[in-house]
N, C-alpha and C. Protein backbone atom coordinates (compact mmCIF):
# COMPACT_ATOMS: atom_id res chain seq x y z
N UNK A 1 -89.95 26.04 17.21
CA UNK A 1 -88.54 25.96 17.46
C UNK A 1 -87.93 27.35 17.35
N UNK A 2 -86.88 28.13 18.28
CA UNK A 2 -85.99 28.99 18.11
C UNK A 2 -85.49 29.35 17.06
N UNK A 3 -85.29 30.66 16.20
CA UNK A 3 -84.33 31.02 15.33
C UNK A 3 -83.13 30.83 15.86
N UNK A 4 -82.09 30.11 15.32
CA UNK A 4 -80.54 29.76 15.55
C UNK A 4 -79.94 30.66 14.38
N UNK A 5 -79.65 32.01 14.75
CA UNK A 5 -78.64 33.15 13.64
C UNK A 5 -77.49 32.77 14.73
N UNK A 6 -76.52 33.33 13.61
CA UNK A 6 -75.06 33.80 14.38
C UNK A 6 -75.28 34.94 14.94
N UNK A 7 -74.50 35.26 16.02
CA UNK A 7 -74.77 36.62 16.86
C UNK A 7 -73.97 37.30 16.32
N UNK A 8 -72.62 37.35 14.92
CA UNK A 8 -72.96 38.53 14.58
C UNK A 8 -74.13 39.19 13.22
N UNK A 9 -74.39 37.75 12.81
CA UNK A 9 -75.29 38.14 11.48
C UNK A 9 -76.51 38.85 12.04
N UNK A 10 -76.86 38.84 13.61
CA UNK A 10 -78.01 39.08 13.69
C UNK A 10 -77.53 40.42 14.65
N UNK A 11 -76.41 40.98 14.21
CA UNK A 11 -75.68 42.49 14.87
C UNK A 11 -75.98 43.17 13.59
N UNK A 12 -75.95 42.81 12.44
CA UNK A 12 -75.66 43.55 11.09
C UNK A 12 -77.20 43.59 10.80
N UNK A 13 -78.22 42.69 10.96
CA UNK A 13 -79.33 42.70 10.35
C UNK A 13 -80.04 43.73 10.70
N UNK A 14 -80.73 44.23 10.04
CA UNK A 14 -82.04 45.32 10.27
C UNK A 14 -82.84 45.57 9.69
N UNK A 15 -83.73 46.12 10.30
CA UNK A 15 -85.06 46.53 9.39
C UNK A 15 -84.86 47.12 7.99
N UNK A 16 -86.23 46.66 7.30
CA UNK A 16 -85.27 47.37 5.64
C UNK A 16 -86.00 48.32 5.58
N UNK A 17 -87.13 48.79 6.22
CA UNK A 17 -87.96 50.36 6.16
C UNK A 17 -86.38 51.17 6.60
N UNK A 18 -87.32 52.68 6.26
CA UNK A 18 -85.85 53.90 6.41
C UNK A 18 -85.37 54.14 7.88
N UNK A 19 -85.71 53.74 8.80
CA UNK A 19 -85.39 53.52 9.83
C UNK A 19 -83.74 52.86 10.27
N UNK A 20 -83.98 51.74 9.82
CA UNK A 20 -82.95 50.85 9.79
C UNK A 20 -82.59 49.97 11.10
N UNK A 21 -83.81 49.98 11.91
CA UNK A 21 -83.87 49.65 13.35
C UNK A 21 -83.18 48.43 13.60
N UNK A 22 -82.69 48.29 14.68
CA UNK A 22 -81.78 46.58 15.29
C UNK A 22 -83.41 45.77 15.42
N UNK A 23 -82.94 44.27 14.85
CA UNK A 23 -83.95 43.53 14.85
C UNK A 23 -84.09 42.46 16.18
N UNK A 24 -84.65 41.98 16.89
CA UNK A 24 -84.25 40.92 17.97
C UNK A 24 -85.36 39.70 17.98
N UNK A 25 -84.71 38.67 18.37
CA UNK A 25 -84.84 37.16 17.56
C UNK A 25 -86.49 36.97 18.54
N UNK A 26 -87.21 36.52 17.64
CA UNK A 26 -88.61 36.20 18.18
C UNK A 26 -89.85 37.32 17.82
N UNK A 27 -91.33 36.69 18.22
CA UNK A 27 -92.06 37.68 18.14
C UNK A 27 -92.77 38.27 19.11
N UNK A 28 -93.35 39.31 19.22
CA UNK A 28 -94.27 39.60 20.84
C UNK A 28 -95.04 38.20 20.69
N UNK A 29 -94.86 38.41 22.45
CA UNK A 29 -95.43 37.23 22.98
C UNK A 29 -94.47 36.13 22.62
N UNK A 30 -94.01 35.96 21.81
CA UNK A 30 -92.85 34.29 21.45
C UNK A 30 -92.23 34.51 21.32
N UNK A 31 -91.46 34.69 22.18
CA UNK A 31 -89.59 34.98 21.74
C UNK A 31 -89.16 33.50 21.25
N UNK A 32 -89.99 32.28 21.22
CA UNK A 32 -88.94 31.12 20.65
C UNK A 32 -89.52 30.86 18.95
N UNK A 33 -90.38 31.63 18.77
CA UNK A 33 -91.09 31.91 17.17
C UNK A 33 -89.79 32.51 16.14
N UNK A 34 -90.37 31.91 15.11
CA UNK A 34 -88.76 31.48 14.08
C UNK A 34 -88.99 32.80 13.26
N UNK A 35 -88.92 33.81 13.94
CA UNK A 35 -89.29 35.37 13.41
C UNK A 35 -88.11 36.14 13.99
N UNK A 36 -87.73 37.34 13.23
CA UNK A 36 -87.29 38.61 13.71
C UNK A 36 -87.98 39.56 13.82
N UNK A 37 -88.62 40.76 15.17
CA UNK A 37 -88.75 41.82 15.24
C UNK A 37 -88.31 43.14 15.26
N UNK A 38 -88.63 43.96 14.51
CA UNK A 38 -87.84 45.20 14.43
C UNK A 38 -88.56 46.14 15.78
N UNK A 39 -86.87 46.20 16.18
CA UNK A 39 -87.11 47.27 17.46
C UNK A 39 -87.65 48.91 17.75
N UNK A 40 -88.26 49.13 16.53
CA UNK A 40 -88.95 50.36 16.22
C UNK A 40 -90.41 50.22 15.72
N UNK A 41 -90.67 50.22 14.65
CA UNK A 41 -91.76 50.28 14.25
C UNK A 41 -92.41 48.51 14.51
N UNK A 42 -91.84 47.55 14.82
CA UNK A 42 -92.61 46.55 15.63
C UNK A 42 -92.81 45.59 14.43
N UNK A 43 -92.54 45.26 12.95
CA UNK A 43 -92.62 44.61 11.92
C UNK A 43 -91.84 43.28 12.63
N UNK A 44 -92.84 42.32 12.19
CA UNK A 44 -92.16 40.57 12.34
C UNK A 44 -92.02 40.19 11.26
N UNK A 45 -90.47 39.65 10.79
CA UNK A 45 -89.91 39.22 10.02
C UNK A 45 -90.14 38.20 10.06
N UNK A 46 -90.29 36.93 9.20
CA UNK A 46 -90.31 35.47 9.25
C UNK A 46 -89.01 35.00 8.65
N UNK A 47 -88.92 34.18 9.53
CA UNK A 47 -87.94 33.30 9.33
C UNK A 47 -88.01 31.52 8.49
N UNK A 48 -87.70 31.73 7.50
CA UNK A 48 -88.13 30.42 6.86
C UNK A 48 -86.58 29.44 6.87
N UNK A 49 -86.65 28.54 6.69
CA UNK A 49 -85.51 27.40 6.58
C UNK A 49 -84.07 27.88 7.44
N UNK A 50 -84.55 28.72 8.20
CA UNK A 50 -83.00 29.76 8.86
C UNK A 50 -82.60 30.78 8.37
N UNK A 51 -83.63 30.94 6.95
CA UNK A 51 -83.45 32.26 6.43
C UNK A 51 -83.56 33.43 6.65
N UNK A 52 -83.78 34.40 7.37
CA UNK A 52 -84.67 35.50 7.66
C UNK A 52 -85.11 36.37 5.91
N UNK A 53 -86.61 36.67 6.62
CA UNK A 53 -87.40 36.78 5.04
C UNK A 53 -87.45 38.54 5.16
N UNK A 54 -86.76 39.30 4.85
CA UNK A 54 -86.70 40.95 5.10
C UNK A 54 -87.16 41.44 4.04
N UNK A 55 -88.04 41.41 3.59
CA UNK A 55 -89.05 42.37 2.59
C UNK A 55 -90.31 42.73 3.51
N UNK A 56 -90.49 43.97 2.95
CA UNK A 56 -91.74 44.43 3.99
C UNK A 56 -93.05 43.57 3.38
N UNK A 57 -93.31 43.51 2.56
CA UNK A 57 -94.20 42.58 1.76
C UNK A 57 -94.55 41.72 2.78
N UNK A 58 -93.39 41.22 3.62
CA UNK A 58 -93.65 39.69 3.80
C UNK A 58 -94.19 39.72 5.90
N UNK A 59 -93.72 41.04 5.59
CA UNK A 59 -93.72 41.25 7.31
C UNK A 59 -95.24 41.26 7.58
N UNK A 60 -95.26 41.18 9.20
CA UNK A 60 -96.40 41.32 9.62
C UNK A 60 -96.78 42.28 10.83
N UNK A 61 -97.56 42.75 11.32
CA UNK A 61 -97.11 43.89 12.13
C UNK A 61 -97.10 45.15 11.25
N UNK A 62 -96.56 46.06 12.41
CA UNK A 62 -95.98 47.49 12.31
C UNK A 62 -96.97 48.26 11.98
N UNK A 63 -96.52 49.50 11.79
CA UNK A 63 -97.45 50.52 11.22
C UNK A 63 -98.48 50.59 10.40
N UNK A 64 -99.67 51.01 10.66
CA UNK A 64 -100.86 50.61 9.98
C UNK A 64 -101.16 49.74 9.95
N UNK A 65 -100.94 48.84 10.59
CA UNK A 65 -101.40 47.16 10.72
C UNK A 65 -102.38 47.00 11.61
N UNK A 66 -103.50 46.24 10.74
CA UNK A 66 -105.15 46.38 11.60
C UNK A 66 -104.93 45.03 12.34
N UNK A 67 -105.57 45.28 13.99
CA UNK A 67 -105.37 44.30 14.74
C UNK A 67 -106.05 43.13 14.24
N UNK A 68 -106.97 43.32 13.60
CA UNK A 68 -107.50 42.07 13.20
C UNK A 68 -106.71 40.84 12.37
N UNK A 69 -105.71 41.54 11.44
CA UNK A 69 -105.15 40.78 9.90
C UNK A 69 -104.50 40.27 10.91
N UNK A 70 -104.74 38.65 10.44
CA UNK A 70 -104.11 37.31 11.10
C UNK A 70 -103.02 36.73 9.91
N UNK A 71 -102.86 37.57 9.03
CA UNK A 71 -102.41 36.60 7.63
C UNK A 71 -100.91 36.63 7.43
N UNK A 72 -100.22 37.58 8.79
CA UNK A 72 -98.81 37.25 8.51
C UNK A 72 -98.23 37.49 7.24
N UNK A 73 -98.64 38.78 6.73
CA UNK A 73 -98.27 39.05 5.38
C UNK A 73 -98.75 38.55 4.15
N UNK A 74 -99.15 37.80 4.13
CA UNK A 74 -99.60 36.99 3.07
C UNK A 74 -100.89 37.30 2.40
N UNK A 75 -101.75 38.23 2.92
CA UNK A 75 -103.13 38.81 1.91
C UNK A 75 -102.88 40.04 2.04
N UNK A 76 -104.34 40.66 2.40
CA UNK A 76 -104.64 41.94 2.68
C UNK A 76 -104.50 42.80 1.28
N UNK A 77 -104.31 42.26 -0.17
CA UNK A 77 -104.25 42.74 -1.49
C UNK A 77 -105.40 43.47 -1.71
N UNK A 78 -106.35 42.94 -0.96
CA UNK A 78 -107.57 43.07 -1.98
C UNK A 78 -107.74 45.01 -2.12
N UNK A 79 -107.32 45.50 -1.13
CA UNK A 79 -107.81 46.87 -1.04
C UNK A 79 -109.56 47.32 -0.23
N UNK A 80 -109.59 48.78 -0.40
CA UNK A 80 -110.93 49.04 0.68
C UNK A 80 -112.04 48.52 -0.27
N UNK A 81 -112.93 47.95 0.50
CA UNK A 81 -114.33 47.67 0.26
C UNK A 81 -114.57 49.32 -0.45
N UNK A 82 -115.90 48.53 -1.62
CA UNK A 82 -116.25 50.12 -2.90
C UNK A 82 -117.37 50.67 -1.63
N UNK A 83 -117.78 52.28 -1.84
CA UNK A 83 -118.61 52.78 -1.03
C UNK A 83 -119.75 52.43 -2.01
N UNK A 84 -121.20 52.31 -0.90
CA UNK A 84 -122.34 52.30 -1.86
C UNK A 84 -122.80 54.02 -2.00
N UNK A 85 -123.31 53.37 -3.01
CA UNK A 85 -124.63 54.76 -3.94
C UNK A 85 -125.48 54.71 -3.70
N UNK A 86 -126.12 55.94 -3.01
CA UNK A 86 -127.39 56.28 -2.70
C UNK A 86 -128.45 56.07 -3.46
């Protein structure tokens, strides 16, 4: 289903990196996905209960983001694999 914001709450909203980029309703590829994208660095915001969720924590996307991570914010804690010893 569509994010339903007010058009001006979603004039004021923006990215919370230092940027501060205009966000626009949907995600690549789904514009009817209950997400906001930031029009710069490319971070998808989720949108929960009509809320929009703006912590980078929670985003998915953007900078340094390995094409692979499917997790929509939600892992990727663990850190790099240890190197082995010869």
């Amino acid at each position: 289903m569509a994010v339903q914001l007010d058009p001006v709450l979603l004039e004021v909203l923006a990215c919370p990196d230092t940027h501060h980029a205009p966000l626009t309703l949907g995600a690549p590829g789904d514009p009817a996905a209950d997400a906001l994208t930031c029009t710069e660095c490319g971070r998808v915001f989720p949108v929960r209960d009509g809320i929009p969720v703006l912590l980078l924590d929670e985003a998915s996307g953007g900078p340094g983001a390995d094409a692979t991570d499917r997790t929509g914010g939600q892992g990727g804690t663990q850190g790099p694999e240890p190197k082995a010893t010869p």
